[in-house]
C-alpha atoms as a PDB file:
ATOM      1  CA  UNK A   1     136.825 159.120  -9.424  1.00  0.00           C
ATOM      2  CA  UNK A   2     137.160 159.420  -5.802  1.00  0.00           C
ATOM      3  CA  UNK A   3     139.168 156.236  -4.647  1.00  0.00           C
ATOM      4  CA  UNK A   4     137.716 154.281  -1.719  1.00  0.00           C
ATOM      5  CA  UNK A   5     139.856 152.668   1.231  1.00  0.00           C
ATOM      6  CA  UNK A   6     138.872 149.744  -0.415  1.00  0.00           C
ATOM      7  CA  UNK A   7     140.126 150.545  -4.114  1.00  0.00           C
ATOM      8  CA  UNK A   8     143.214 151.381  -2.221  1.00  0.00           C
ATOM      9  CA  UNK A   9     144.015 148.309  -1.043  1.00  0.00           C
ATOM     10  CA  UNK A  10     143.064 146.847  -4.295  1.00  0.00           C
ATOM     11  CA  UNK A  11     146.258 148.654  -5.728  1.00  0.00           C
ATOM     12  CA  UNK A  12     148.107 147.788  -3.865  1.00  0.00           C
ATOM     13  CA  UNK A  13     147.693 144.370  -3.865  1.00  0.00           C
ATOM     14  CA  UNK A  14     146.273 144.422  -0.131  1.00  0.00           C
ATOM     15  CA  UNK A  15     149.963 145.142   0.663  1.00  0.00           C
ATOM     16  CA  UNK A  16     152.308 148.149   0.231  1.00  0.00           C
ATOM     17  CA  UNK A  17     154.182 148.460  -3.529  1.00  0.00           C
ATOM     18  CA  UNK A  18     157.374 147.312  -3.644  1.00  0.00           C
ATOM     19  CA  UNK A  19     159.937 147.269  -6.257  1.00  0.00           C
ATOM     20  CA  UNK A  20     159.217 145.151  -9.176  1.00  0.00           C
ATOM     21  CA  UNK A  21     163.212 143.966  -8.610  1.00  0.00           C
ATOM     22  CA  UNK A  22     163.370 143.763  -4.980  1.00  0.00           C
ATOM     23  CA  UNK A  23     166.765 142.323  -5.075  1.00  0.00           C
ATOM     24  CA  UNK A  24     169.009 143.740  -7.727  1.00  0.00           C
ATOM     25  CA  UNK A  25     172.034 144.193  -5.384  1.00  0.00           C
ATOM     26  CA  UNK A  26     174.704 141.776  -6.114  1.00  0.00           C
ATOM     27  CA  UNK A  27     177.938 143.683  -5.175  1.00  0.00           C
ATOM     28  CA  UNK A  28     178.820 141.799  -1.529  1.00  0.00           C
ATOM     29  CA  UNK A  29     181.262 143.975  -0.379  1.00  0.00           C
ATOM     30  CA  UNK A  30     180.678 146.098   2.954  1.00  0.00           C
ATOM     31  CA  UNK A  31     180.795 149.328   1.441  1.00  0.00           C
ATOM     32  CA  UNK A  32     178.076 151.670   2.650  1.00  0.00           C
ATOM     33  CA  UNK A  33     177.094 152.900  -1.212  1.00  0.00           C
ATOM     34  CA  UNK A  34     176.688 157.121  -1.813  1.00  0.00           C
ATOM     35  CA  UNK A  35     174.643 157.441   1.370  1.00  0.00           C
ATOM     36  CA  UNK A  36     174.617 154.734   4.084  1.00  0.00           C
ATOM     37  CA  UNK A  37     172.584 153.569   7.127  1.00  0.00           C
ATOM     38  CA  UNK A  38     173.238 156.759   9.074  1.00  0.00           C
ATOM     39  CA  UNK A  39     171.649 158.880   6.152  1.00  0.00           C
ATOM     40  CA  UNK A  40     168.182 159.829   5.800  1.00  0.00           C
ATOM     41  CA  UNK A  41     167.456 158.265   2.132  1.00  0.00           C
ATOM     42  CA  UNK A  42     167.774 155.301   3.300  1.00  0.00           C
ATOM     43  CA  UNK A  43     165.423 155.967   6.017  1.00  0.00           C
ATOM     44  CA  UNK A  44     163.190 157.604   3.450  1.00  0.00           C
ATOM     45  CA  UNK A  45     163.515 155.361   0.266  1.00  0.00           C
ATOM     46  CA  UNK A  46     163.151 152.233   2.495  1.00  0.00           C
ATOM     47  CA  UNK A  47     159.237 152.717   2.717  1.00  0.00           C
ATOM     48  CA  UNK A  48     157.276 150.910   0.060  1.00  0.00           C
ATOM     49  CA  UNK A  49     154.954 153.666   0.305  1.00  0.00           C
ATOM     50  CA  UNK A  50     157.010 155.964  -2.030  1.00  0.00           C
ATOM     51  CA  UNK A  51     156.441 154.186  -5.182  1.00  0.00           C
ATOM     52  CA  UNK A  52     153.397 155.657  -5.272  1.00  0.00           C
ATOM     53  CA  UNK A  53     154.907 158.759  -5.892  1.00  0.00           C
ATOM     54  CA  UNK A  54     156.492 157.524  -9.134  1.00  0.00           C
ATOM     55  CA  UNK A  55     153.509 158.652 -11.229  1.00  0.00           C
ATOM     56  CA  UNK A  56     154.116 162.229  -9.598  1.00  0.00           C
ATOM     57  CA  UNK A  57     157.585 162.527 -10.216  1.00  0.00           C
ATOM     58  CA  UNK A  58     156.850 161.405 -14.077  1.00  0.00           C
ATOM     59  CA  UNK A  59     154.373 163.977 -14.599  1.00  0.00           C
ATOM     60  CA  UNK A  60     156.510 166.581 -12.706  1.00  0.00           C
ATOM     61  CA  UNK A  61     159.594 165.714 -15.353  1.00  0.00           C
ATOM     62  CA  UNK A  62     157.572 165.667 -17.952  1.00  0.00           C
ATOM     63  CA  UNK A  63     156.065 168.954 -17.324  1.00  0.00           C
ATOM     64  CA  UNK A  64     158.828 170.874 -19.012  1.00  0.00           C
ATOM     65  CA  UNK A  65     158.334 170.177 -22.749  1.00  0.00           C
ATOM     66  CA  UNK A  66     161.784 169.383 -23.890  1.00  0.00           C
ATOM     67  CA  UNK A  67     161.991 166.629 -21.262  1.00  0.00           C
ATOM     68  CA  UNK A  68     158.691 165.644 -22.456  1.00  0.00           C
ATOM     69  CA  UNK A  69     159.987 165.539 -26.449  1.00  0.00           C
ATOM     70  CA  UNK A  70     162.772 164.069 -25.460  1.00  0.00           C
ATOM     71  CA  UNK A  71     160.797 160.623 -23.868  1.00  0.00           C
ATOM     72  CA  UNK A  72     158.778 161.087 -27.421  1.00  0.00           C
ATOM     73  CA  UNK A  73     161.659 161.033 -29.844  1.00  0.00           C
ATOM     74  CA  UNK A  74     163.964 158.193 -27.791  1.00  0.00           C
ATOM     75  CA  UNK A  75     161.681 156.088 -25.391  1.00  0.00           C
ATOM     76  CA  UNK A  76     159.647 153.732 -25.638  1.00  0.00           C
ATOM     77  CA  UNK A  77     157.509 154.293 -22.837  1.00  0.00           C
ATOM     78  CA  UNK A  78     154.287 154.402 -24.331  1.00  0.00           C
ATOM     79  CA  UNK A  79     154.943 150.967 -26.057  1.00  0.00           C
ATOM     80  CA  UNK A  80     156.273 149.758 -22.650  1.00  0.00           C
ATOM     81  CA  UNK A  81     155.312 151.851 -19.559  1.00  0.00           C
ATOM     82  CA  UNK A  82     155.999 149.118 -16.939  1.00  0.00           C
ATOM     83  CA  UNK A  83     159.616 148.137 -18.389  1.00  0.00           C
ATOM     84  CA  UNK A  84     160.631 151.521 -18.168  1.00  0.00           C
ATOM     85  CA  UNK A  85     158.534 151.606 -14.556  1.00  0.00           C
ATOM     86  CA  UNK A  86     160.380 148.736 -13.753  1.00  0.00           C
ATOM     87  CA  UNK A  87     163.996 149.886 -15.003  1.00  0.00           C
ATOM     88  CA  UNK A  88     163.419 153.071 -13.593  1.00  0.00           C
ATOM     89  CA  UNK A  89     162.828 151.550  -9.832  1.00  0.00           C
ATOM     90  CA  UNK A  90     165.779 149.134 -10.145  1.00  0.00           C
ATOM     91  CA  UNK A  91     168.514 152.111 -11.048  1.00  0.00           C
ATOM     92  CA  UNK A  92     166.941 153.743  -8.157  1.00  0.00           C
ATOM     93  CA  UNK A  93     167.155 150.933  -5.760  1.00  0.00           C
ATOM     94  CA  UNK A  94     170.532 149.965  -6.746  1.00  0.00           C
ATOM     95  CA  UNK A  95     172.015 154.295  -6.202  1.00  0.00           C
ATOM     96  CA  UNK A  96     170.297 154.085  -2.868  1.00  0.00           C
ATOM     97  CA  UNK A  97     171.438 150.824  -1.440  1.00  0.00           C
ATOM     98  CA  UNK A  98     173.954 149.293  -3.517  1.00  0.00           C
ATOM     99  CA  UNK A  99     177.764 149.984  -2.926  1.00  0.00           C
ATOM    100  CA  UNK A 100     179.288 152.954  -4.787  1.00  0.00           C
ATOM    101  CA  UNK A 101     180.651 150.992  -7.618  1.00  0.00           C
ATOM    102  CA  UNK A 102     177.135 149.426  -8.355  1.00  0.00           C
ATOM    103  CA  UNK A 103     175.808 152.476  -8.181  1.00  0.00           C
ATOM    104  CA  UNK A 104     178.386 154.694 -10.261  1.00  0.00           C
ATOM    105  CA  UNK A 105     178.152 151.932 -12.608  1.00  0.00           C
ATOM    106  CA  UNK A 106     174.263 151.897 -13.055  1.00  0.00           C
ATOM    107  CA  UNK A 107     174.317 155.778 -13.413  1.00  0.00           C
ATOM    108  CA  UNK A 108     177.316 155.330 -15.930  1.00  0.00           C
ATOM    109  CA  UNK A 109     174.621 152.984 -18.106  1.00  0.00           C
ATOM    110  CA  UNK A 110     172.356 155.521 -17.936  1.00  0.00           C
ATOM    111  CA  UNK A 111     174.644 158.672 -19.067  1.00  0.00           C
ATOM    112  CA  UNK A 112     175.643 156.064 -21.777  1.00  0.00           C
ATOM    113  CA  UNK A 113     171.937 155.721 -23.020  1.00  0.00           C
ATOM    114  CA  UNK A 114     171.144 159.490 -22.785  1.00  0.00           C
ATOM    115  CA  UNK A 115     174.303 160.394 -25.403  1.00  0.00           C
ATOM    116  CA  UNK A 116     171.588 159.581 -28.073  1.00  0.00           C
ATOM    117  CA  UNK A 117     169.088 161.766 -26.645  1.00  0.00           C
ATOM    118  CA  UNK A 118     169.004 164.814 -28.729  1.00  0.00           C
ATOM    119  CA  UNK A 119     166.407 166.663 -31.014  1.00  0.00           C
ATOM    120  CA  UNK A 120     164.581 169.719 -31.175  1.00  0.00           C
ATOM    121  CA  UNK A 121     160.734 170.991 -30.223  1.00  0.00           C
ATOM    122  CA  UNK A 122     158.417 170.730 -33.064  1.00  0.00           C
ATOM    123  CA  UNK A 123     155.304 173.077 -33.909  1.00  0.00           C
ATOM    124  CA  UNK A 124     153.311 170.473 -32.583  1.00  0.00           C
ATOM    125  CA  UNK A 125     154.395 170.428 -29.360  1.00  0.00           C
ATOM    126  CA  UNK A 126     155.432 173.820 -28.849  1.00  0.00           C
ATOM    127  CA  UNK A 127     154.709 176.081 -26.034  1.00  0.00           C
ATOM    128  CA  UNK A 128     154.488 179.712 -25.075  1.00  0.00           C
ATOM    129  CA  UNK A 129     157.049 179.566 -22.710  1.00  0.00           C
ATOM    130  CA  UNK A 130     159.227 176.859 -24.897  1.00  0.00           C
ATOM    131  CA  UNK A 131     159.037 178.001 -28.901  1.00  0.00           C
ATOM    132  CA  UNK A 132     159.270 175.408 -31.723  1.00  0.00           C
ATOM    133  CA  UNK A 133     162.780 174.751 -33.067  1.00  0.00           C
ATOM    134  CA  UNK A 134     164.120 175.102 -29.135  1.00  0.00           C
ATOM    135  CA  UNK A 135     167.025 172.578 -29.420  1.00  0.00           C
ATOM    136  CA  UNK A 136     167.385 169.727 -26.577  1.00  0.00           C
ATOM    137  CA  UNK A 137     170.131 167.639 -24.981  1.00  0.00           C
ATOM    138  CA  UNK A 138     169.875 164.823 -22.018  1.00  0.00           C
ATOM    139  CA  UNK A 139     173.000 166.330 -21.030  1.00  0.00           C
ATOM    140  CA  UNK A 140     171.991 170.107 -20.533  1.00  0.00           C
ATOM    141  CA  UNK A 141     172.658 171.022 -17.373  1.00  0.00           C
ATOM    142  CA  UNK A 142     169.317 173.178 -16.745  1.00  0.00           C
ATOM    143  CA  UNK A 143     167.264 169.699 -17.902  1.00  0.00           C
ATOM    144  CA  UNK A 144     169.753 167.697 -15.909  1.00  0.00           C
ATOM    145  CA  UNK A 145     168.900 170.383 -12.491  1.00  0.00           C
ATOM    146  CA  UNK A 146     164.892 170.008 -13.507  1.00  0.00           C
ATOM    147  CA  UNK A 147     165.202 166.148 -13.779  1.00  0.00           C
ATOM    148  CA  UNK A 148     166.958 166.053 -10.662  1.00  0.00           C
ATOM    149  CA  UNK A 149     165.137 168.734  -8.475  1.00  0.00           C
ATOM    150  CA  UNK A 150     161.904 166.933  -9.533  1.00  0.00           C
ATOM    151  CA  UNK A 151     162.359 163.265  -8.430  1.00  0.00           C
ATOM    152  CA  UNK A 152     164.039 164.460  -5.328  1.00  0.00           C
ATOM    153  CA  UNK A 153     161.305 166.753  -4.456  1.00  0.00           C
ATOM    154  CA  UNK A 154     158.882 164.693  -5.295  1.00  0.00           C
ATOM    155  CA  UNK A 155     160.426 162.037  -2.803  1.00  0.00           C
ATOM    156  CA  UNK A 156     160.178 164.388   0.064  1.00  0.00           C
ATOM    157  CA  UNK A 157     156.764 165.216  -1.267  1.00  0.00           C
ATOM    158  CA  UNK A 158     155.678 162.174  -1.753  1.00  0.00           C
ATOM    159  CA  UNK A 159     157.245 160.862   2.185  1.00  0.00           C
ATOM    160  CA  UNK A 160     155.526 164.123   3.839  1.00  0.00           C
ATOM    161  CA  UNK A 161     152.154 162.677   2.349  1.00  0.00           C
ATOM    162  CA  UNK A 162     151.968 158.959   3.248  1.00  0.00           C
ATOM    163  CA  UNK A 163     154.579 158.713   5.613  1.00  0.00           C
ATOM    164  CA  UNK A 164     155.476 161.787   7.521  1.00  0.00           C
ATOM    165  CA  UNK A 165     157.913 162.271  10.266  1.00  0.00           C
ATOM    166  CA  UNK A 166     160.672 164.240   9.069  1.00  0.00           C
ATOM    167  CA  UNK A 167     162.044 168.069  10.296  1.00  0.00           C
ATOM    168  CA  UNK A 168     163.543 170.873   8.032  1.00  0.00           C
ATOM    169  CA  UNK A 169     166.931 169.530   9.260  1.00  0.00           C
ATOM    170  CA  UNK A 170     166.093 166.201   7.853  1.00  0.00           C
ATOM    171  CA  UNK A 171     164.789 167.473   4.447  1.00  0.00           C
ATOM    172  CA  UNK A 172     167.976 169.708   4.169  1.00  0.00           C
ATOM    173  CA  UNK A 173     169.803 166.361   4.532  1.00  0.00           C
ATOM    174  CA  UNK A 174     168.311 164.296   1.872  1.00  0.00           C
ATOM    175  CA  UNK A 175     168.380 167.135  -0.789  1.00  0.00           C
ATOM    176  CA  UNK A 176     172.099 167.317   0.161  1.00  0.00           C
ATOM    177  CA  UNK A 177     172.878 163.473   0.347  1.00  0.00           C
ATOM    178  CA  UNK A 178     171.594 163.495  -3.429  1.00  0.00           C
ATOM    179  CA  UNK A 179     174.343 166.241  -4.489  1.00  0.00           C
ATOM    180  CA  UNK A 180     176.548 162.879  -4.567  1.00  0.00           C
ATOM    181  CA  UNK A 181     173.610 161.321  -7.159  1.00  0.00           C
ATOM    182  CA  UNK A 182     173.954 165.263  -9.656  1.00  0.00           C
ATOM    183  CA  UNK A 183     177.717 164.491  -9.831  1.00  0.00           C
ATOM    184  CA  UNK A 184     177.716 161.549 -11.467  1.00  0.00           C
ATOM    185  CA  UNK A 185     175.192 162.874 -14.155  1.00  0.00           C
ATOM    186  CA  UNK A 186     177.823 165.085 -13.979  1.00  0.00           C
ATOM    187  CA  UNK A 187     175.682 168.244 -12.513  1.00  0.00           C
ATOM    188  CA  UNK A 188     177.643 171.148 -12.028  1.00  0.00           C
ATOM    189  CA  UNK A 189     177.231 171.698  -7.731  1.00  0.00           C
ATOM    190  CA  UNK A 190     176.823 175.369  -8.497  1.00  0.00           C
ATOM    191  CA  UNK A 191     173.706 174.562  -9.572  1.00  0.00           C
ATOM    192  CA  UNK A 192     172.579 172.382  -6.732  1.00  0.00           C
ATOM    193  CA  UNK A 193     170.523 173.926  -3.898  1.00  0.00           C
ATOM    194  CA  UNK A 194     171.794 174.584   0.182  1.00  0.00           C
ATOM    195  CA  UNK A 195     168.625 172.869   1.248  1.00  0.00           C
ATOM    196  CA  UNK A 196     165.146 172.019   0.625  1.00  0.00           C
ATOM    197  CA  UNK A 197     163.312 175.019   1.247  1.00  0.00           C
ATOM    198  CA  UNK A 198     165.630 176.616  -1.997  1.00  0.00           C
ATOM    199  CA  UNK A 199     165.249 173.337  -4.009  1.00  0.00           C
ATOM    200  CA  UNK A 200     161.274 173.928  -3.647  1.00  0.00           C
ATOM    201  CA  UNK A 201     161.240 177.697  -4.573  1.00  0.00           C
ATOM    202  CA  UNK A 202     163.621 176.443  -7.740  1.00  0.00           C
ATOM    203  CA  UNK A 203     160.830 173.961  -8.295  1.00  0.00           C
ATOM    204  CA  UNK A 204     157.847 176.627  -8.349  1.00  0.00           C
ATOM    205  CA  UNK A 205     159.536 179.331 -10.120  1.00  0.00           C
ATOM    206  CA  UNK A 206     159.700 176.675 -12.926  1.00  0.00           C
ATOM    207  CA  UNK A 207     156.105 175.245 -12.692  1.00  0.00           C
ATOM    208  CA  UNK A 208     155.277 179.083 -12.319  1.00  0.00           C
ATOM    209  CA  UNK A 209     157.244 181.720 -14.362  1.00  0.00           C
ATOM    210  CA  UNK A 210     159.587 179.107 -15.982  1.00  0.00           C
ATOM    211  CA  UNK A 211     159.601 176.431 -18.734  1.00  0.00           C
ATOM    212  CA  UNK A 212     158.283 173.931 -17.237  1.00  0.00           C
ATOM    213  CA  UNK A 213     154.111 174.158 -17.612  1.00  0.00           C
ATOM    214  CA  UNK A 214     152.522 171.061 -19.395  1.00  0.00           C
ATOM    215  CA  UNK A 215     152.509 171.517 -23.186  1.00  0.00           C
ATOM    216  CA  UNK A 216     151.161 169.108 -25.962  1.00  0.00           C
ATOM    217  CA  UNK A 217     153.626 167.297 -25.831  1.00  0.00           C
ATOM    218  CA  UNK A 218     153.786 166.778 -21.711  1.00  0.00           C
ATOM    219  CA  UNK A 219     150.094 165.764 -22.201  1.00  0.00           C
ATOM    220  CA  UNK A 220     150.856 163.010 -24.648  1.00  0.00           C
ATOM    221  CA  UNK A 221     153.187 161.203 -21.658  1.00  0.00           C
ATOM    222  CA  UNK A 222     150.602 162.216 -19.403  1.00  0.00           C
ATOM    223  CA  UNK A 223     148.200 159.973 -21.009  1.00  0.00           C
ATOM    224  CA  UNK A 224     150.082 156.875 -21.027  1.00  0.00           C
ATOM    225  CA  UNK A 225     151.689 157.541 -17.209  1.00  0.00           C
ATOM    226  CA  UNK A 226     147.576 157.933 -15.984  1.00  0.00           C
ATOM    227  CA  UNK A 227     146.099 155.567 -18.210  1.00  0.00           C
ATOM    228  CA  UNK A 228     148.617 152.652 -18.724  1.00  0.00           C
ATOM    229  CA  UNK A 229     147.499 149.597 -20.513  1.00  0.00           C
ATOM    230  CA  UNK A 230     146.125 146.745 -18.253  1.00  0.00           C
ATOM    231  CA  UNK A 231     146.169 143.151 -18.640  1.00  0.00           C
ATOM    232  CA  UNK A 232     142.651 142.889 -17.395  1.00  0.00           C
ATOM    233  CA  UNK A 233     139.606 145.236 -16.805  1.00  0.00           C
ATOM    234  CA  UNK A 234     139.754 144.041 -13.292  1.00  0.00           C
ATOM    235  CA  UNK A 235     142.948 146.152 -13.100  1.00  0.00           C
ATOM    236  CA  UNK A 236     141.649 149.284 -13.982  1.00  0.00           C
ATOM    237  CA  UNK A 237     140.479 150.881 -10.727  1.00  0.00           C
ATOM    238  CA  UNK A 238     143.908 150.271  -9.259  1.00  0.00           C
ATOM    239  CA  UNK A 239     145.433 151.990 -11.892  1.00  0.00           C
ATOM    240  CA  UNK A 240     142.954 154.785 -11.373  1.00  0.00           C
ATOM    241  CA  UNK A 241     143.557 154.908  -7.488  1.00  0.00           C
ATOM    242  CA  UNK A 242     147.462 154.904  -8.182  1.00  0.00           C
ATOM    243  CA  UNK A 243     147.036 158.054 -10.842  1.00  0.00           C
ATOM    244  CA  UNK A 244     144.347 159.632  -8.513  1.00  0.00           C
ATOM    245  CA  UNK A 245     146.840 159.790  -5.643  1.00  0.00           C
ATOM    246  CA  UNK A 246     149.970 161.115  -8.135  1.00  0.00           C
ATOM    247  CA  UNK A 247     147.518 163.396  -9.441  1.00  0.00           C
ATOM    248  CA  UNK A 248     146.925 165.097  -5.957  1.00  0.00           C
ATOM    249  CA  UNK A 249     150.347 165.034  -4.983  1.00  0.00           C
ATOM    250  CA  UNK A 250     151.368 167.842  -8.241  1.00  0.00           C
ATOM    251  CA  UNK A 251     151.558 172.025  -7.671  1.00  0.00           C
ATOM    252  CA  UNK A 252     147.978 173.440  -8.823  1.00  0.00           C
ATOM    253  CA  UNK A 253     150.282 175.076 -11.958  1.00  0.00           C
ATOM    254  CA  UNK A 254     151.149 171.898 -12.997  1.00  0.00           C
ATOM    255  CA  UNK A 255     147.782 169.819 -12.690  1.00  0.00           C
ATOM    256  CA  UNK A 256     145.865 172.464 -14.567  1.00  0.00           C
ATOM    257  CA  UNK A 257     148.584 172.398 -17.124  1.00  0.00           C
ATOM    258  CA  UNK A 258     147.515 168.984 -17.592  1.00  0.00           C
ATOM    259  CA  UNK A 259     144.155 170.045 -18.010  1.00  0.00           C
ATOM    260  CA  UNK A 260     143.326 167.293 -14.617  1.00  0.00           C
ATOM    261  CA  UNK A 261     139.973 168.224 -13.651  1.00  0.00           C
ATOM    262  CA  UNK A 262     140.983 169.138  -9.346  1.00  0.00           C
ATOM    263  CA  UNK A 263     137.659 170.083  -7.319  1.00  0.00           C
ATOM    264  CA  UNK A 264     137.116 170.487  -3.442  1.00  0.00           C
ATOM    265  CA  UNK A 265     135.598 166.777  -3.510  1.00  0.00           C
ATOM    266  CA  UNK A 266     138.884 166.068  -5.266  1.00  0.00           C
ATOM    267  CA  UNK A 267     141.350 167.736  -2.075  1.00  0.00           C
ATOM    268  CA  UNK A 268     138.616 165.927   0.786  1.00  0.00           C
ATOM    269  CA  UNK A 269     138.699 162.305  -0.812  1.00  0.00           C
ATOM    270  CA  UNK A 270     142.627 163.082  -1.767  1.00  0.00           C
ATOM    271  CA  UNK A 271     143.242 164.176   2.291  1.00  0.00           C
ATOM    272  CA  UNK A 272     141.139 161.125   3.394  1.00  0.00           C
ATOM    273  CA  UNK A 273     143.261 158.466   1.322  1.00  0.00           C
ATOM    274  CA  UNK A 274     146.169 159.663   2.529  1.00  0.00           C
ATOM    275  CA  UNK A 275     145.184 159.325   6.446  1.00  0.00           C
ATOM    276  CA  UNK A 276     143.823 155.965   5.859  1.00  0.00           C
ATOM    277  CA  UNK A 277     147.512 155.265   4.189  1.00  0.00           C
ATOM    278  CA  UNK A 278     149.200 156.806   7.026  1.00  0.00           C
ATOM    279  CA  UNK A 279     146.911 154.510   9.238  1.00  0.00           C
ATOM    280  CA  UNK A 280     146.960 151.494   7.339  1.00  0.00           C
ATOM    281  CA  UNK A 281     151.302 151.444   7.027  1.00  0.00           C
ATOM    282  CA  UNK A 282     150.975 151.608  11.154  1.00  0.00           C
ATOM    283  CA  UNK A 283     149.077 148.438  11.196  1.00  0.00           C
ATOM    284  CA  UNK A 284     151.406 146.393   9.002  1.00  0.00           C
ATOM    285  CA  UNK A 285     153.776 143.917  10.056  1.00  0.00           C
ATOM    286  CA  UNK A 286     157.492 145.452   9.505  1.00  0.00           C
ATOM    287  CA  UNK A 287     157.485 143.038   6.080  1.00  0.00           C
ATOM    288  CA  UNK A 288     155.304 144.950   4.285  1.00  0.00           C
ATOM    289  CA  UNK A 289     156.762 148.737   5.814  1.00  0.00           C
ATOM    290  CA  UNK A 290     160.310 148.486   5.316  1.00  0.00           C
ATOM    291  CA  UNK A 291     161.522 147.293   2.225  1.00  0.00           C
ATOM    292  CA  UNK A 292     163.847 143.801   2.156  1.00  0.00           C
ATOM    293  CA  UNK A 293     166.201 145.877   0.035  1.00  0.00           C
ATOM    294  CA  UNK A 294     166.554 147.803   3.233  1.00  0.00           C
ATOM    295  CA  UNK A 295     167.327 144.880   5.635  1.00  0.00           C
ATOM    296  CA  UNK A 296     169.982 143.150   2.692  1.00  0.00           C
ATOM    297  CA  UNK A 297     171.957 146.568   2.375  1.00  0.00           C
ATOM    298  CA  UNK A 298     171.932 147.222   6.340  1.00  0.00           C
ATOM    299  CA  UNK A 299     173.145 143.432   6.444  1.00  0.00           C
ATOM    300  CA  UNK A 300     176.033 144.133   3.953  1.00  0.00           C
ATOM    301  CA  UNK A 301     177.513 147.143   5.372  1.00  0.00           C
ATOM    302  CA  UNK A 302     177.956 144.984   8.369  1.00  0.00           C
ATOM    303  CA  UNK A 303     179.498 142.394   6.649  1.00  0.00           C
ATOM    304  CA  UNK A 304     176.312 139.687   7.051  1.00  0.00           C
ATOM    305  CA  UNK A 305     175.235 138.688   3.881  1.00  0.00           C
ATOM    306  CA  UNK A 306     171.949 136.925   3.906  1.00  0.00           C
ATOM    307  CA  UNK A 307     171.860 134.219   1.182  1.00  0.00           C
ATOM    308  CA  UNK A 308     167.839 133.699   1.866  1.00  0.00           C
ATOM    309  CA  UNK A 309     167.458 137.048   1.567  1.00  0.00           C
ATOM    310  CA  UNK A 310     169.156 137.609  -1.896  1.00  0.00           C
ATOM    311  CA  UNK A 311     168.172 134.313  -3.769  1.00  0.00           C
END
């Protein structure tokens, strides 16, 4: 299905997604958190528009196939997709605009959790590039770099489309403001990247020559992160529009690894929703295109702390 403006705004809600938290930020202290109002994730991770590129940055993760067992064998996303949505977007919000100690302590929770996560590849889910028996750990440092190079490309992927607006220099920023984000997964910085053009080629030499091209086991996620369960029928389409523009949004290696069906009609109607996106977050009162997490973090680093805001 090719979405229509219409079944657009239908998704989201005939306003821009925001978090399902939009407040989790507690810690009232003026402290500036790992990045700060000067840095370019907050100007990035401010717009509401982005959460539309969680779906992309799930499927991109999920692409390798031990990342993919590992969400199999110790997650219950398929049982509850929007909790872990939902948890997912609040430890983001909080490392982007919380203070430093709410952030190193959500990321601590977090490395806590992923202790457990440990197993191994069955047959089943077995690729060429990844055989069975291929042992896994959340703490690997080459699952670690993919997890991380992923969401963080797939931010700057994911601004470029809806949004737009920023230059190399900009995009060499934000890959390295997130360096700070890898160290307290405890990342080694050898294997970070000196800006975004190298953190891209990393990217495609995976989806290309490296591990990470869908598997069985990457298309069992797959299904639940493009087909979640609705509350009502009525929902449907918007979940369709959401996974139609993730889907458009993934390297060609990737999507056919999923087996997604990606024709010329497919690239025009993609290309057309996200002009009328670009167009439609012009139009919108400031409410709707900056995120109040924004506006409560810029308030605290300068020592205002707006009890309407954070109720």
């Amino acid at each position: 299905m090719i979405p229509t403006p219409a079944a657009v705004l239908e998704a989201m809600g005939r306003r821009p997604p925001t978090t399902l938290r939009p407040m989790p930020l507690h810690d009232r202290t003026p402290d500036p958190g790992l990045f700060g109002p000067d840095s370019v994730t907050w100007r990035v991770m401010r717009e509401p528009m982005l959460l539309m590129g969680a779906g992309r940055a799930l499927l991109m993760q999920a692409a390798h196939p031990l990342v993919a067992q590992g969400a199999i064998d110790h997650s219950n996303y398929a049982a509850d997709p929007y909790g872990r949505l939902e948890r997912t977007v609040e430890w983001v919000t909080v490392v982007c605009f919380g203070t430093t100690a709410e952030a190193t302590r959500a990321t601590r929770r977090v490395v806590a959790l992923h202790r457990r996560v440990t197993g191994s590849l069955p047959e089943t889910t077995a690729t060429a590039r990844v055989p069975a028996g291929t042992t896994y750990t959340a703490d690997d440092p080459e699952l670690l770099r993919w997890v991380h190079a992923s969401f963080v490309e797939t931010m700057l992927a994911t601004h470029d489309a809806l949004v737009g607006g920023l230059d190399d220099d900009e995009r060499d920023a934000f890959v390295h403001e997130w360096d700070a984000v890898a160290a307290l997964f405890g990342l080694p910085k050898r294997l970070l990247w000196r800006d975004a053009r190298t953190m891209r080629a990393y990217v495609n030499r995976q989806v290309q020559r490296g591990p990470a091209r869908p598997g069985p086991g990457s298309r069992t996620v797959a299904e639940t992160v493009l087909h979640p369960p609705v509350s009502s029928p009525a929902l449907r389409p918007a979940a369709e529009v959401l996974a139609f523009v993730a889907v458009g949004l993934l390297p060609d290696p990737v999507r056919r690894g999923y087996g997604l069906p990606w024709t010329a009609a497919h690239a025009a109607g993609h290309r057309a929703v996200r002009l009328w996106l670009r167009s439609l977050r012009h139009a919108m009162p400031r409410r709707f295109r900056i995120s109040p997490v924004y506006d409560l973090a810029l308030a605290r680093t300068r020592g205002r702390w707006p009890e309407r805001m954070a109720a």
